[in-house]
PDB file of N, CA and C in Angstrom:
ATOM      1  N   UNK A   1       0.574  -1.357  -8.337  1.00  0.00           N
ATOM      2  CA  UNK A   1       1.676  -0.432  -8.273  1.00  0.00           C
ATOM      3  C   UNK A   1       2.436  -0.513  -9.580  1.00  0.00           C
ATOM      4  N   UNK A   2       2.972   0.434 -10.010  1.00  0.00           N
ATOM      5  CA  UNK A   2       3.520   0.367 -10.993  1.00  0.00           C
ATOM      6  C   UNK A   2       4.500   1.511 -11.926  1.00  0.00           C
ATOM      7  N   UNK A   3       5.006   2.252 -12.354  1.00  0.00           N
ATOM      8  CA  UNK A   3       5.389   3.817 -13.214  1.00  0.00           C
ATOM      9  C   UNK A   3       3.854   4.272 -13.970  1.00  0.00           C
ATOM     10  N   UNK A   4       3.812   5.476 -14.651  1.00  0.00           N
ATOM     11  CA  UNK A   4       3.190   6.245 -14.746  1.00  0.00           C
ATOM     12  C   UNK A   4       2.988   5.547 -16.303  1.00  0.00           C
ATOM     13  N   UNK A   5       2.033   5.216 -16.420  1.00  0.00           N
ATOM     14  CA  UNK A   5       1.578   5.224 -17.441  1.00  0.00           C
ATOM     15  C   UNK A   5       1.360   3.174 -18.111  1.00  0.00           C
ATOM     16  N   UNK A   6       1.346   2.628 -16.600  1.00  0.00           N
ATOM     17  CA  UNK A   6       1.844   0.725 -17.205  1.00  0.00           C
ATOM     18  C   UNK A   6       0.152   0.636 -16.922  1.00  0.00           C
ATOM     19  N   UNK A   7      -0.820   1.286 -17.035  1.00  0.00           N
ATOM     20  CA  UNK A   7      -2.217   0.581 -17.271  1.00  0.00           C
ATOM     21  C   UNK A   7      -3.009   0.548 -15.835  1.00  0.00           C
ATOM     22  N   UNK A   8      -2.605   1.144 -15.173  1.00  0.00           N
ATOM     23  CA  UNK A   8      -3.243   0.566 -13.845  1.00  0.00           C
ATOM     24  C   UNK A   8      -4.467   0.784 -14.128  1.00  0.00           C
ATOM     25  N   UNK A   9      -4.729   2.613 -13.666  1.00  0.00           N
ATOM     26  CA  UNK A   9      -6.162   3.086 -14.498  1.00  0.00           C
ATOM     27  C   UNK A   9      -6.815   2.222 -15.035  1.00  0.00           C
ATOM     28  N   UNK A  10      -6.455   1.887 -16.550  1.00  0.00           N
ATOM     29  CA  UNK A  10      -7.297   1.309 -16.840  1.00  0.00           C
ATOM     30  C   UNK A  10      -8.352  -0.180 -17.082  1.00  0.00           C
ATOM     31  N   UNK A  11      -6.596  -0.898 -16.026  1.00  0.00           N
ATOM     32  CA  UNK A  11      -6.990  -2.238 -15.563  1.00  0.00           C
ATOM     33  C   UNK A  11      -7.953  -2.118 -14.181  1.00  0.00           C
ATOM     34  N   UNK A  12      -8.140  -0.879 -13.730  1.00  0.00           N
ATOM     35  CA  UNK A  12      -9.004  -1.057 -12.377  1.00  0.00           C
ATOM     36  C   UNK A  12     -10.806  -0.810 -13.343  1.00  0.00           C
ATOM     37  N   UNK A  13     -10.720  -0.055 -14.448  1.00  0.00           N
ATOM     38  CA  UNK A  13     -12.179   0.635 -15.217  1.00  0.00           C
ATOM     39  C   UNK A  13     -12.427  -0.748 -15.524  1.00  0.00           C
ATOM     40  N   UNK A  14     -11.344  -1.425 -16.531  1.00  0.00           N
ATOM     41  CA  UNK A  14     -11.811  -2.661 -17.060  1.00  0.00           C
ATOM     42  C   UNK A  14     -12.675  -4.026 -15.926  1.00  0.00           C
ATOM     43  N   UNK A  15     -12.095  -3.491 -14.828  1.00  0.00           N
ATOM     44  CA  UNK A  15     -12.492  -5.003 -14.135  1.00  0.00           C
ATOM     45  C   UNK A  15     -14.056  -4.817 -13.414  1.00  0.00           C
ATOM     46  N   UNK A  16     -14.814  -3.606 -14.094  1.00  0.00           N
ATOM     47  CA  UNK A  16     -15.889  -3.657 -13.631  1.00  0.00           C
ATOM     48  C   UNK A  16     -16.651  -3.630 -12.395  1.00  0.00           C
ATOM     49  N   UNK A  17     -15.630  -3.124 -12.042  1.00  0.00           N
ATOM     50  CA  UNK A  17     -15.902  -2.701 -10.364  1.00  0.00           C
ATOM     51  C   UNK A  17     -16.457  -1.038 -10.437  1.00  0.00           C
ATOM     52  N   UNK A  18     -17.294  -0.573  -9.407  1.00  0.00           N
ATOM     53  CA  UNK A  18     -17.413   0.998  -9.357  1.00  0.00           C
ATOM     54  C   UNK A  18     -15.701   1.557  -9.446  1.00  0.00           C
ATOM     55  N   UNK A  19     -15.742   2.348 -10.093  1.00  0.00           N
ATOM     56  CA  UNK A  19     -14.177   3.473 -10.450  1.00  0.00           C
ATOM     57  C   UNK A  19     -14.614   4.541  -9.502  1.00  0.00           C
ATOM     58  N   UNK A  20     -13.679   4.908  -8.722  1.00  0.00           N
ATOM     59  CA  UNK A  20     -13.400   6.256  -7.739  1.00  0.00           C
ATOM     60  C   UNK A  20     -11.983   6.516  -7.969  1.00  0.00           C
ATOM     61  N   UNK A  21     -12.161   7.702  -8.471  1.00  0.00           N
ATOM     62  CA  UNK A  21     -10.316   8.227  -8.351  1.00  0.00           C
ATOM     63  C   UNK A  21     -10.574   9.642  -7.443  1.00  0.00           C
ATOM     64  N   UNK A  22      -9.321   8.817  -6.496  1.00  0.00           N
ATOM     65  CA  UNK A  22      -9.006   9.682  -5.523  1.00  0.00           C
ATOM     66  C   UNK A  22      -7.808  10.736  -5.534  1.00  0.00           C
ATOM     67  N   UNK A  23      -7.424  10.808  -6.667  1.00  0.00           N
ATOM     68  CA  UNK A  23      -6.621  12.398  -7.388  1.00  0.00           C
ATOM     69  C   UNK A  23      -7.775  12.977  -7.848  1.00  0.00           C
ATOM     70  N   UNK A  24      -9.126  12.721  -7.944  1.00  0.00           N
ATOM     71  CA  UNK A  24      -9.945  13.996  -8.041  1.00  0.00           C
ATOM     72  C   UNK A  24     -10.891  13.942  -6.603  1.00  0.00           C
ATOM     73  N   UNK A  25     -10.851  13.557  -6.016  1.00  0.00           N
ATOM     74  CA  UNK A  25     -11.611  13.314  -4.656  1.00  0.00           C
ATOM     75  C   UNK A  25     -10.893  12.493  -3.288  1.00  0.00           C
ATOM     76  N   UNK A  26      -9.727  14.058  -3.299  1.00  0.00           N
ATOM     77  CA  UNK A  26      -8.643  13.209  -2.126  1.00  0.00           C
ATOM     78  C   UNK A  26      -9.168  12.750  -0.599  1.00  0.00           C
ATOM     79  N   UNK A  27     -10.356  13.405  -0.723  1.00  0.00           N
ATOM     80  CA  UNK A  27     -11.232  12.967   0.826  1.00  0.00           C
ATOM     81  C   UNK A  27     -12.187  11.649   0.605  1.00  0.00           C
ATOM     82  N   UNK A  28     -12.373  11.475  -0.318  1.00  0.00           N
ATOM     83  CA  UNK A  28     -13.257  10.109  -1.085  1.00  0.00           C
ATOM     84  C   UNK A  28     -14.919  10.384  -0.405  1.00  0.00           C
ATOM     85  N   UNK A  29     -14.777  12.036  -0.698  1.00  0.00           N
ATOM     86  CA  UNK A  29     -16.796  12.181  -0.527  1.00  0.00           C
ATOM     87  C   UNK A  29     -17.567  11.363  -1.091  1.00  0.00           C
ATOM     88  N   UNK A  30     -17.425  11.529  -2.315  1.00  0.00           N
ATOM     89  CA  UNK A  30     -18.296  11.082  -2.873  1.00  0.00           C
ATOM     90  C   UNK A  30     -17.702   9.285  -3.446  1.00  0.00           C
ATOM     91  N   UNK A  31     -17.544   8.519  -2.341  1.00  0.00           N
ATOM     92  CA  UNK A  31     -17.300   7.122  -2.742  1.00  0.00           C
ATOM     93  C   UNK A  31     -18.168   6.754  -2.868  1.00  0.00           C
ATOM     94  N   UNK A  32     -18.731   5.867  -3.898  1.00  0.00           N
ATOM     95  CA  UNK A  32     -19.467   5.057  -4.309  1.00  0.00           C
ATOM     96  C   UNK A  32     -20.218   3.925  -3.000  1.00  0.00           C
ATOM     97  N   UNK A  33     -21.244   3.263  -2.532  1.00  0.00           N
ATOM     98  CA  UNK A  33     -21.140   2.102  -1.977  1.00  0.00           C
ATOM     99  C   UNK A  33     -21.606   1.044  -2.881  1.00  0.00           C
ATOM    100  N   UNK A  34     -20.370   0.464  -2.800  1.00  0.00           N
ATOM    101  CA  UNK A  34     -20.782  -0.955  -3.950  1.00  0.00           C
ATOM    102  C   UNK A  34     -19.855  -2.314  -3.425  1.00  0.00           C
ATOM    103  N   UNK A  35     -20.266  -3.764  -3.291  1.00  0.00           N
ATOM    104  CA  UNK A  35     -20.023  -4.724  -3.295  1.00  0.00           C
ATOM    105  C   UNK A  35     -18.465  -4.594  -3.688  1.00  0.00           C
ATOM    106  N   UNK A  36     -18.420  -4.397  -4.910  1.00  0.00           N
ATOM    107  CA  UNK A  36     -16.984  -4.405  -5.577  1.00  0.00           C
ATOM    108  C   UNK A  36     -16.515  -3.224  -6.264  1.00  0.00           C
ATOM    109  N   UNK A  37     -15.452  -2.094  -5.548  1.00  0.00           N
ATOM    110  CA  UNK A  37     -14.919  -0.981  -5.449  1.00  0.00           C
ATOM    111  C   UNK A  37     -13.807  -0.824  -5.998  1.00  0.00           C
ATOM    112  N   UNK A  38     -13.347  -0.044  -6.959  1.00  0.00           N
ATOM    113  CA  UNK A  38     -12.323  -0.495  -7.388  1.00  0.00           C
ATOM    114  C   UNK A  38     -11.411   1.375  -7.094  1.00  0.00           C
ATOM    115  N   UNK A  39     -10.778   1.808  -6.088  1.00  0.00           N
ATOM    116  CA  UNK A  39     -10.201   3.136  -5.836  1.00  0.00           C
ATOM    117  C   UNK A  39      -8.984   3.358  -6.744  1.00  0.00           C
ATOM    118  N   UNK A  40      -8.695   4.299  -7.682  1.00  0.00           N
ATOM    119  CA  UNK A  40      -7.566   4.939  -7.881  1.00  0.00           C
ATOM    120  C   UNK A  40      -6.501   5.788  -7.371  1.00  0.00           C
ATOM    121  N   UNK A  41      -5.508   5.773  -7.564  1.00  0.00           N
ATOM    122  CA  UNK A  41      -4.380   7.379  -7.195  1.00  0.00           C
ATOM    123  C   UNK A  41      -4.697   7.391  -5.167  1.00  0.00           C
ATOM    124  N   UNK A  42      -4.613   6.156  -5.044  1.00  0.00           N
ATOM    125  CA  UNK A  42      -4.989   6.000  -3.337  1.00  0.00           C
ATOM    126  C   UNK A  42      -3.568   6.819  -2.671  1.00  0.00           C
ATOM    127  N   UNK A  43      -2.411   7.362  -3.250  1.00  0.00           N
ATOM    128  CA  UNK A  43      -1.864   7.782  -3.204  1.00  0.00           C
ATOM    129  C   UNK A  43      -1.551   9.147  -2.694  1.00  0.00           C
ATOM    130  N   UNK A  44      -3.296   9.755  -3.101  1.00  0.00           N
ATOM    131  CA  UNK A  44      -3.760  11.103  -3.097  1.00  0.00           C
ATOM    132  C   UNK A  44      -4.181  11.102  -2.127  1.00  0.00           C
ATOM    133  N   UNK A  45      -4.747  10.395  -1.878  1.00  0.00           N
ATOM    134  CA  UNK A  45      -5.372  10.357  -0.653  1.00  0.00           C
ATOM    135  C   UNK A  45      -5.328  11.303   0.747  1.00  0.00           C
ATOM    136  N   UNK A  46      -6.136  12.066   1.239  1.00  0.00           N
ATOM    137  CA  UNK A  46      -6.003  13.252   2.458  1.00  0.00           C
ATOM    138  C   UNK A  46      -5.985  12.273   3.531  1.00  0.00           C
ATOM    139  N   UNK A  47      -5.967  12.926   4.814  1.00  0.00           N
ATOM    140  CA  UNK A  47      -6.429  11.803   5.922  1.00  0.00           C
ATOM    141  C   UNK A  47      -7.999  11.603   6.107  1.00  0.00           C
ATOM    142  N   UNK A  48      -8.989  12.661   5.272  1.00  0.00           N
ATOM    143  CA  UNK A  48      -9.948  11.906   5.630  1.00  0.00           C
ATOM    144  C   UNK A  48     -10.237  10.600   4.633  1.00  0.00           C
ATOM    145  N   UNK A  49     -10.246  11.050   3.480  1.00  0.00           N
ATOM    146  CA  UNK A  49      -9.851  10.117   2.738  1.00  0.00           C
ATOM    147  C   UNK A  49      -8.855   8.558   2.903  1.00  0.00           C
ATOM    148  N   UNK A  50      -8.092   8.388   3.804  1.00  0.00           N
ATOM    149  CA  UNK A  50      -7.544   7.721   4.429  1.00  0.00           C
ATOM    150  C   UNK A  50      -8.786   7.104   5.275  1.00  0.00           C
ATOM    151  N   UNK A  51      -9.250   7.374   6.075  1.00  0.00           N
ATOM    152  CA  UNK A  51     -10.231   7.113   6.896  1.00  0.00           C
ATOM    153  C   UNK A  51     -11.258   6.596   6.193  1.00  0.00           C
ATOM    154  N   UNK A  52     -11.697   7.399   5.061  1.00  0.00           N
ATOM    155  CA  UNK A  52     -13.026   6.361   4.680  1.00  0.00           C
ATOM    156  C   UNK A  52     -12.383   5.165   3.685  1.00  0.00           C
ATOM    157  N   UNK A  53     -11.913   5.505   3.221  1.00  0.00           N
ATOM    158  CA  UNK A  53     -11.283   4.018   2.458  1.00  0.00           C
ATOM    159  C   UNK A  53     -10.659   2.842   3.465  1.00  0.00           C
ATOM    160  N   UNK A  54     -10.596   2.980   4.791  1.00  0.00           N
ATOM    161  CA  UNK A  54     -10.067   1.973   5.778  1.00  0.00           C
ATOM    162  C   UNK A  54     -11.739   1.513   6.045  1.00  0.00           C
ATOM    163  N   UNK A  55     -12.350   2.483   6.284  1.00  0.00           N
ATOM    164  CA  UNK A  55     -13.938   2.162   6.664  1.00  0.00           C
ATOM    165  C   UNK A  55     -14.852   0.853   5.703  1.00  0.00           C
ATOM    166  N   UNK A  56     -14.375   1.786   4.070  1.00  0.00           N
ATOM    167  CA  UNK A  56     -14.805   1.042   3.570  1.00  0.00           C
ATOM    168  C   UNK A  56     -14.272  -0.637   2.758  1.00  0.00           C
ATOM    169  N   UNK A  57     -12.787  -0.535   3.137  1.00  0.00           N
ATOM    170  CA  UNK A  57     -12.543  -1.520   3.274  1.00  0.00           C
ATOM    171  C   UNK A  57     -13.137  -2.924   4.688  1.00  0.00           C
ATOM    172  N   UNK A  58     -13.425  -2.137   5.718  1.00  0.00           N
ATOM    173  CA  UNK A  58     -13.730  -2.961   6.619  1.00  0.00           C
ATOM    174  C   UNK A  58     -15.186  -3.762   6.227  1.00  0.00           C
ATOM    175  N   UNK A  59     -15.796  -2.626   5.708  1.00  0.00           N
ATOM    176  CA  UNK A  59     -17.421  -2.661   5.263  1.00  0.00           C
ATOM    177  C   UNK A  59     -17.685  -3.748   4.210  1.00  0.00           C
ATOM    178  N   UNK A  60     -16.629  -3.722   3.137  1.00  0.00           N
ATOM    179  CA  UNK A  60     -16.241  -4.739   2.496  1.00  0.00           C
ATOM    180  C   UNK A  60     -16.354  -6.357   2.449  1.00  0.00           C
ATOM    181  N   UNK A  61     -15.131  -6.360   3.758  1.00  0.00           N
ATOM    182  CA  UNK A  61     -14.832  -7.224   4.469  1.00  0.00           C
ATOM    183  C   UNK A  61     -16.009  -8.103   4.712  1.00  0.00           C
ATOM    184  N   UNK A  62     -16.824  -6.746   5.983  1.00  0.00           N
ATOM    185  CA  UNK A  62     -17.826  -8.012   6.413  1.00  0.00           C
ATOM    186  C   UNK A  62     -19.010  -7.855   5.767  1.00  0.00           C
ATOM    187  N   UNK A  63     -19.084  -7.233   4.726  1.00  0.00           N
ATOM    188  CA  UNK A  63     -20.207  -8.112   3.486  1.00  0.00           C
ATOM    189  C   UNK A  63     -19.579  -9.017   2.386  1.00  0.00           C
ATOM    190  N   UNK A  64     -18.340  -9.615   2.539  1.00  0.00           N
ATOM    191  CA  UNK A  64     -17.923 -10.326   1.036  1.00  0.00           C
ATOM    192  C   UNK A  64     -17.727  -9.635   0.270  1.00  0.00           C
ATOM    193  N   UNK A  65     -17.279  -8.525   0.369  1.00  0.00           N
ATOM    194  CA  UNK A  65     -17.277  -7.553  -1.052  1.00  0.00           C
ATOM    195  C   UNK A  65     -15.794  -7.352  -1.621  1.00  0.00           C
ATOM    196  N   UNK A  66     -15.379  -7.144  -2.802  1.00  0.00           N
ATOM    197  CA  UNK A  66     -14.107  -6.774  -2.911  1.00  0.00           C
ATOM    198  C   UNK A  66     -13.574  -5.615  -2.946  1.00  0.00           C
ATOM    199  N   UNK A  67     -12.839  -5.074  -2.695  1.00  0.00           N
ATOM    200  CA  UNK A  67     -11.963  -3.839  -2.714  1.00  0.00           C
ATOM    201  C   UNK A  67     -10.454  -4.101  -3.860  1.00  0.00           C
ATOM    202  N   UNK A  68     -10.641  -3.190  -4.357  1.00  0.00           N
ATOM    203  CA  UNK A  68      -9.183  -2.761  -5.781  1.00  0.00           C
ATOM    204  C   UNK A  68      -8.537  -1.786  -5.351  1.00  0.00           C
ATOM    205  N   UNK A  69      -6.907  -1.611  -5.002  1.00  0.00           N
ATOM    206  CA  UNK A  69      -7.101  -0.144  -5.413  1.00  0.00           C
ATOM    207  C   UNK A  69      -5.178   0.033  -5.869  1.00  0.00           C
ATOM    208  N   UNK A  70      -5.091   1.289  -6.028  1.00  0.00           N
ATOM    209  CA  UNK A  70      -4.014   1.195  -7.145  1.00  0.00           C
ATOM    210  C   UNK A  70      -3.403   2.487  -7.102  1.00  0.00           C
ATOM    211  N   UNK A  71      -1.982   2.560  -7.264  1.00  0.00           N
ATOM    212  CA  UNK A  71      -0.921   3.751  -6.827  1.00  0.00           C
ATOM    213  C   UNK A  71      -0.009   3.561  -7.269  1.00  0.00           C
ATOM    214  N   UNK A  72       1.085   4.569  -7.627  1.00  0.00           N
ATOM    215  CA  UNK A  72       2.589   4.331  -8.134  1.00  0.00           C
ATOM    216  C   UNK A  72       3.584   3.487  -6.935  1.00  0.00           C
ATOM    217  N   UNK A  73       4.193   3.037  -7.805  1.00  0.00           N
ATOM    218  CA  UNK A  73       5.115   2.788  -6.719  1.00  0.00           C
ATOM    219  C   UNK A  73       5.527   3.018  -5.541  1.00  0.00           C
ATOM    220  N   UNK A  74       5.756   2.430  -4.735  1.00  0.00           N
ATOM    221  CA  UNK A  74       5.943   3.209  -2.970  1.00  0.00           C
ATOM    222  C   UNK A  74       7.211   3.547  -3.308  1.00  0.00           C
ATOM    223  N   UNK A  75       6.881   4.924  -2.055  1.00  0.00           N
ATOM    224  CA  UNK A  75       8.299   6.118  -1.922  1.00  0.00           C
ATOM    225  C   UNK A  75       9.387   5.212  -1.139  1.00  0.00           C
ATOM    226  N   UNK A  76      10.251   5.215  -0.758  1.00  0.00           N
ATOM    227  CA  UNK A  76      11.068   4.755   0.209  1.00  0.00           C
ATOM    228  C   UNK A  76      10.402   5.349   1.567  1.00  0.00           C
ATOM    229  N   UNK A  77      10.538   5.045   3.080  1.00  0.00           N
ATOM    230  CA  UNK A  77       9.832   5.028   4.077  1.00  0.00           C
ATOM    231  C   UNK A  77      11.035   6.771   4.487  1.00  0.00           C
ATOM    232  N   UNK A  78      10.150   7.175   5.391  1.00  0.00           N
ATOM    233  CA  UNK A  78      10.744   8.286   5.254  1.00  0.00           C
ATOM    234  C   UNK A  78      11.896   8.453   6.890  1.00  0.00           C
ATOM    235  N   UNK A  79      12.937   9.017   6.736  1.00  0.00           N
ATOM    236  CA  UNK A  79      13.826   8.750   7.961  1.00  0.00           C
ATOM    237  C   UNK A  79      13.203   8.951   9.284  1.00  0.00           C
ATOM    238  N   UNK A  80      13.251   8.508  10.671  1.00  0.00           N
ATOM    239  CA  UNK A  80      12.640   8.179  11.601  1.00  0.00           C
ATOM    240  C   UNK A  80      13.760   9.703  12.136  1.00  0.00           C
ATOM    241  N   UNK A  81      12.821  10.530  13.000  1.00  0.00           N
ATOM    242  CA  UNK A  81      13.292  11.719  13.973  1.00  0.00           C
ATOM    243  C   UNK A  81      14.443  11.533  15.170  1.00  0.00           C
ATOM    244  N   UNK A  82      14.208   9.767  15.163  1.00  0.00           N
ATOM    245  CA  UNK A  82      14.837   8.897  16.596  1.00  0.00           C
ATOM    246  C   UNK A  82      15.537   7.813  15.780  1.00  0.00           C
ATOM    247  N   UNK A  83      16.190   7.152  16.773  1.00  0.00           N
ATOM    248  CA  UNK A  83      16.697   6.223  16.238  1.00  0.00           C
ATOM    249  C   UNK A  83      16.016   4.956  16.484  1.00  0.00           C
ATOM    250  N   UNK A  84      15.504   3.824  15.562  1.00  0.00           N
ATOM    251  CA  UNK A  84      14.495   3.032  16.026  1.00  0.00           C
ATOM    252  C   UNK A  84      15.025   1.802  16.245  1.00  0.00           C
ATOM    253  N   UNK A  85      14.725   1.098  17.773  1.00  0.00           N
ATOM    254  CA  UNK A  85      15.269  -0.337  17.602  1.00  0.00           C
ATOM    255  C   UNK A  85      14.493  -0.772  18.693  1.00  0.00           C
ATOM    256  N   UNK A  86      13.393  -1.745  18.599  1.00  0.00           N
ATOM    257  CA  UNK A  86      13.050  -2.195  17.446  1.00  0.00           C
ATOM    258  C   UNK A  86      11.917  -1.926  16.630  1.00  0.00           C
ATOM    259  N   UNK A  87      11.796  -0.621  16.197  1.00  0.00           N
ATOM    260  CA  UNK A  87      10.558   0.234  15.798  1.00  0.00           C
ATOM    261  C   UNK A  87       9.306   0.126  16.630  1.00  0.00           C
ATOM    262  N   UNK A  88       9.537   0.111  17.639  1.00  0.00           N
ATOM    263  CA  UNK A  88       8.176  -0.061  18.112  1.00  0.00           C
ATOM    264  C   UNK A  88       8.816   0.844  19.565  1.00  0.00           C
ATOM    265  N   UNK A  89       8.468   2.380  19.856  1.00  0.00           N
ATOM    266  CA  UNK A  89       8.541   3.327  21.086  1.00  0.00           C
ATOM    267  C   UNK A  89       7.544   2.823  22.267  1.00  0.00           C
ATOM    268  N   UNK A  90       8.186   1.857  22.794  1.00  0.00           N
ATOM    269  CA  UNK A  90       7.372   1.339  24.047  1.00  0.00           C
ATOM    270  C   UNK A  90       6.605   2.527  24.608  1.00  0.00           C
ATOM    271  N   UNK A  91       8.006   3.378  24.897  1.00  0.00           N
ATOM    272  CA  UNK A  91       7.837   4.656  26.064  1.00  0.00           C
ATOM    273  C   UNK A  91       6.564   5.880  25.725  1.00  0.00           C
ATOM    274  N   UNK A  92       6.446   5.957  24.436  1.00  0.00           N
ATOM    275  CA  UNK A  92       5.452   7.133  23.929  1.00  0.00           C
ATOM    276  C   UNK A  92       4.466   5.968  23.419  1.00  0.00           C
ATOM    277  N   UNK A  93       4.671   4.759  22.840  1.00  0.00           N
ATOM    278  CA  UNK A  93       3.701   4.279  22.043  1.00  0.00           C
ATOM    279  C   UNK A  93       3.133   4.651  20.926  1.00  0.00           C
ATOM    280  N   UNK A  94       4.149   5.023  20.085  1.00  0.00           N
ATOM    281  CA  UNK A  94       4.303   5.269  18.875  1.00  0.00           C
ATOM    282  C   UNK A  94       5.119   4.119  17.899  1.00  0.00           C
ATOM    283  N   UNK A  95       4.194   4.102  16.663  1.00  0.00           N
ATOM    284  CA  UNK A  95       4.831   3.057  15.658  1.00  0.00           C
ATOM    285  C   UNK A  95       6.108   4.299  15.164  1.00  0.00           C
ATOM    286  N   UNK A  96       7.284   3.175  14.785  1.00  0.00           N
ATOM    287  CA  UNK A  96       8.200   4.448  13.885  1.00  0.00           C
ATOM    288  C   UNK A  96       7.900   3.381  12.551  1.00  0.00           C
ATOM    289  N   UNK A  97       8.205   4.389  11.218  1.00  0.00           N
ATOM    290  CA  UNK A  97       7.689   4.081  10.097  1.00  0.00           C
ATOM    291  C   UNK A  97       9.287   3.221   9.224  1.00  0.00           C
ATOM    292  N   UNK A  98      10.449   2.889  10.284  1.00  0.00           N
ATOM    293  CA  UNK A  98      11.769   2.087   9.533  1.00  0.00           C
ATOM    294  C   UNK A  98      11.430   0.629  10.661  1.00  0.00           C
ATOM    295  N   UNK A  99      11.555  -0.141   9.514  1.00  0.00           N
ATOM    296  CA  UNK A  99      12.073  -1.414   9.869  1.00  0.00           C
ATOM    297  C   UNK A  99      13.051  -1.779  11.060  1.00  0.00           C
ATOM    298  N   UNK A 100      13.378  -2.500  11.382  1.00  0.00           N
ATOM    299  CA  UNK A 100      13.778  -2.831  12.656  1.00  0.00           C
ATOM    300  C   UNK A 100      14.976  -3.671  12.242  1.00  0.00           C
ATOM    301  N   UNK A 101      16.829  -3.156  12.935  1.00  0.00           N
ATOM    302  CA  UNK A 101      17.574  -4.089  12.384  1.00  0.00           C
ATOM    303  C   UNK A 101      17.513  -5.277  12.728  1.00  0.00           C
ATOM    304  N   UNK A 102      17.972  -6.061  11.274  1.00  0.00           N
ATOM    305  CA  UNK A 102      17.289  -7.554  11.459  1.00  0.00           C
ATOM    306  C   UNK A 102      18.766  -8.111  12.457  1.00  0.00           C
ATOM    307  N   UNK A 103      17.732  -8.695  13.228  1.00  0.00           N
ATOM    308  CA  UNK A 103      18.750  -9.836  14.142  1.00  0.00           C
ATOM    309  C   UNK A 103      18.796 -11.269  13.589  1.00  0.00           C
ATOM    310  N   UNK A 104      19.749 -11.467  14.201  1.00  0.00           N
ATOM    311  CA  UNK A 104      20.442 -13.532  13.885  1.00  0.00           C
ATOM    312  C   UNK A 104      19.228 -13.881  15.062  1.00  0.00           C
ATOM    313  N   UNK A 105      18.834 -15.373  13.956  1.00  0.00           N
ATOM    314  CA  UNK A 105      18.076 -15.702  14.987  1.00  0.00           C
ATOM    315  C   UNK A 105      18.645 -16.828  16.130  1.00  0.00           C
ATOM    316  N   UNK A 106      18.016 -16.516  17.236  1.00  0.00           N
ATOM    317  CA  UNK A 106      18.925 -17.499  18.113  1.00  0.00           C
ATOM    318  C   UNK A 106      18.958 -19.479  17.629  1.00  0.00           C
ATOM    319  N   UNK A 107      20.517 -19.110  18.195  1.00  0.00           N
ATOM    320  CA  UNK A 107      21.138 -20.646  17.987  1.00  0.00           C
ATOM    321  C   UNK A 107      20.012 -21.663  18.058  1.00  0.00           C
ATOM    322  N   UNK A 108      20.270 -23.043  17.335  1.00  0.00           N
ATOM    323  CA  UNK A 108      19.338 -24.233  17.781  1.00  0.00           C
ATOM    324  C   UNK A 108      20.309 -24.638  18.438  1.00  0.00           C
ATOM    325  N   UNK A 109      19.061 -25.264  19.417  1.00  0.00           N
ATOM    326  CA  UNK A 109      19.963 -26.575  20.956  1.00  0.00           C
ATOM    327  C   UNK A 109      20.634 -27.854  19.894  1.00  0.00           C
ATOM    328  N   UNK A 110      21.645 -28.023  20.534  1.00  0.00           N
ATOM    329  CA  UNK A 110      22.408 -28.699  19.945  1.00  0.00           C
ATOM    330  C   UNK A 110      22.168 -30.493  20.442  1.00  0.00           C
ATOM    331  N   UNK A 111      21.880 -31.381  19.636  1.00  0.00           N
ATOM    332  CA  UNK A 111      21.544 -32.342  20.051  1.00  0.00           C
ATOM    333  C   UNK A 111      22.109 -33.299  20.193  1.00  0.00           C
ATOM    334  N   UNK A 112      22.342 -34.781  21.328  1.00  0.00           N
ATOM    335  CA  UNK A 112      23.254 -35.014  21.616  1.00  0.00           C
ATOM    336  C   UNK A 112      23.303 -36.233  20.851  1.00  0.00           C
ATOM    337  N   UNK A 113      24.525 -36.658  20.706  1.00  0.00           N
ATOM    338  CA  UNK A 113      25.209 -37.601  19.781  1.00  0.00           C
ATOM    339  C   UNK A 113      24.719 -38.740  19.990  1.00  0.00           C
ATOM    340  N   UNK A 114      23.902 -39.608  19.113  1.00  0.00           N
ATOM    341  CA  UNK A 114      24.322 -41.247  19.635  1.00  0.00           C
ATOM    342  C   UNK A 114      25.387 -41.647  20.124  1.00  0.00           C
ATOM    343  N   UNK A 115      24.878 -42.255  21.250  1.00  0.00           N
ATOM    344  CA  UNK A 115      26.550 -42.809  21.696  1.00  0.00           C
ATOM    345  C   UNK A 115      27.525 -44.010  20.656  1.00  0.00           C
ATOM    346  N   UNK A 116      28.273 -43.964  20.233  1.00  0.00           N
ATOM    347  CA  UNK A 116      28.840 -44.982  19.452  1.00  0.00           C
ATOM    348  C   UNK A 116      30.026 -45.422  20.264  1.00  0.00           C
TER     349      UNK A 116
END
């Protein structure tokens, strides 16, 4: 992650992994299959594209293989339709995409004194 222009690109070409940029192939048709993958502009990404890059991360996984991949900076999360507490809609079973306000965590038991 990084601003526009700090090298990502070309630290993902350099590390010798297959290069896929997904600002020219937001569905990731034509992904490469290789051991060590290195995805660009994952940012671009469509939902199918979303989908095969989760795939092929899994695929990854269970051959030992590595996965790279690389995007600008994250947006801020975008405002929730509801109000979320504690992000997680039991009732529909839906994730909401804000954090959950942080609570105090409960007190420690208080332990009792040597007697003196």
């Amino acid at each position: 992650m990084g601003e526009a222009g700090c090298g990502r690109s070309h630290l993902l070409k350099a590390s010798g992994f297959a290069y896929h940029d997904a600002a020219a192939d937001p569905a990731l048709a034509a992904l490469p299959e290789a051991a060590a993958l290195a995805v660009d502009h994952v940012d671009a990404l469509d939902g199918d594209g979303q989908i095969a890059l989760f795939n092929a991360f899994n695929r990854s996984k269970a051959a030992g293989g590595r996965l790279l991949t690389a995007a600008p900076s994250p947006r801020p999360p975008a405002p929730c339709a509801k109000t979320c507490a504690p992000a997680w809609d039991r009732a529909s079973s839906t994730a909401c995409n804000r954090s959950p306000t942080p609570r105090k965590p409960p007190p420690s038991p208080r332990r009792p004194r040597s007697g003196h």
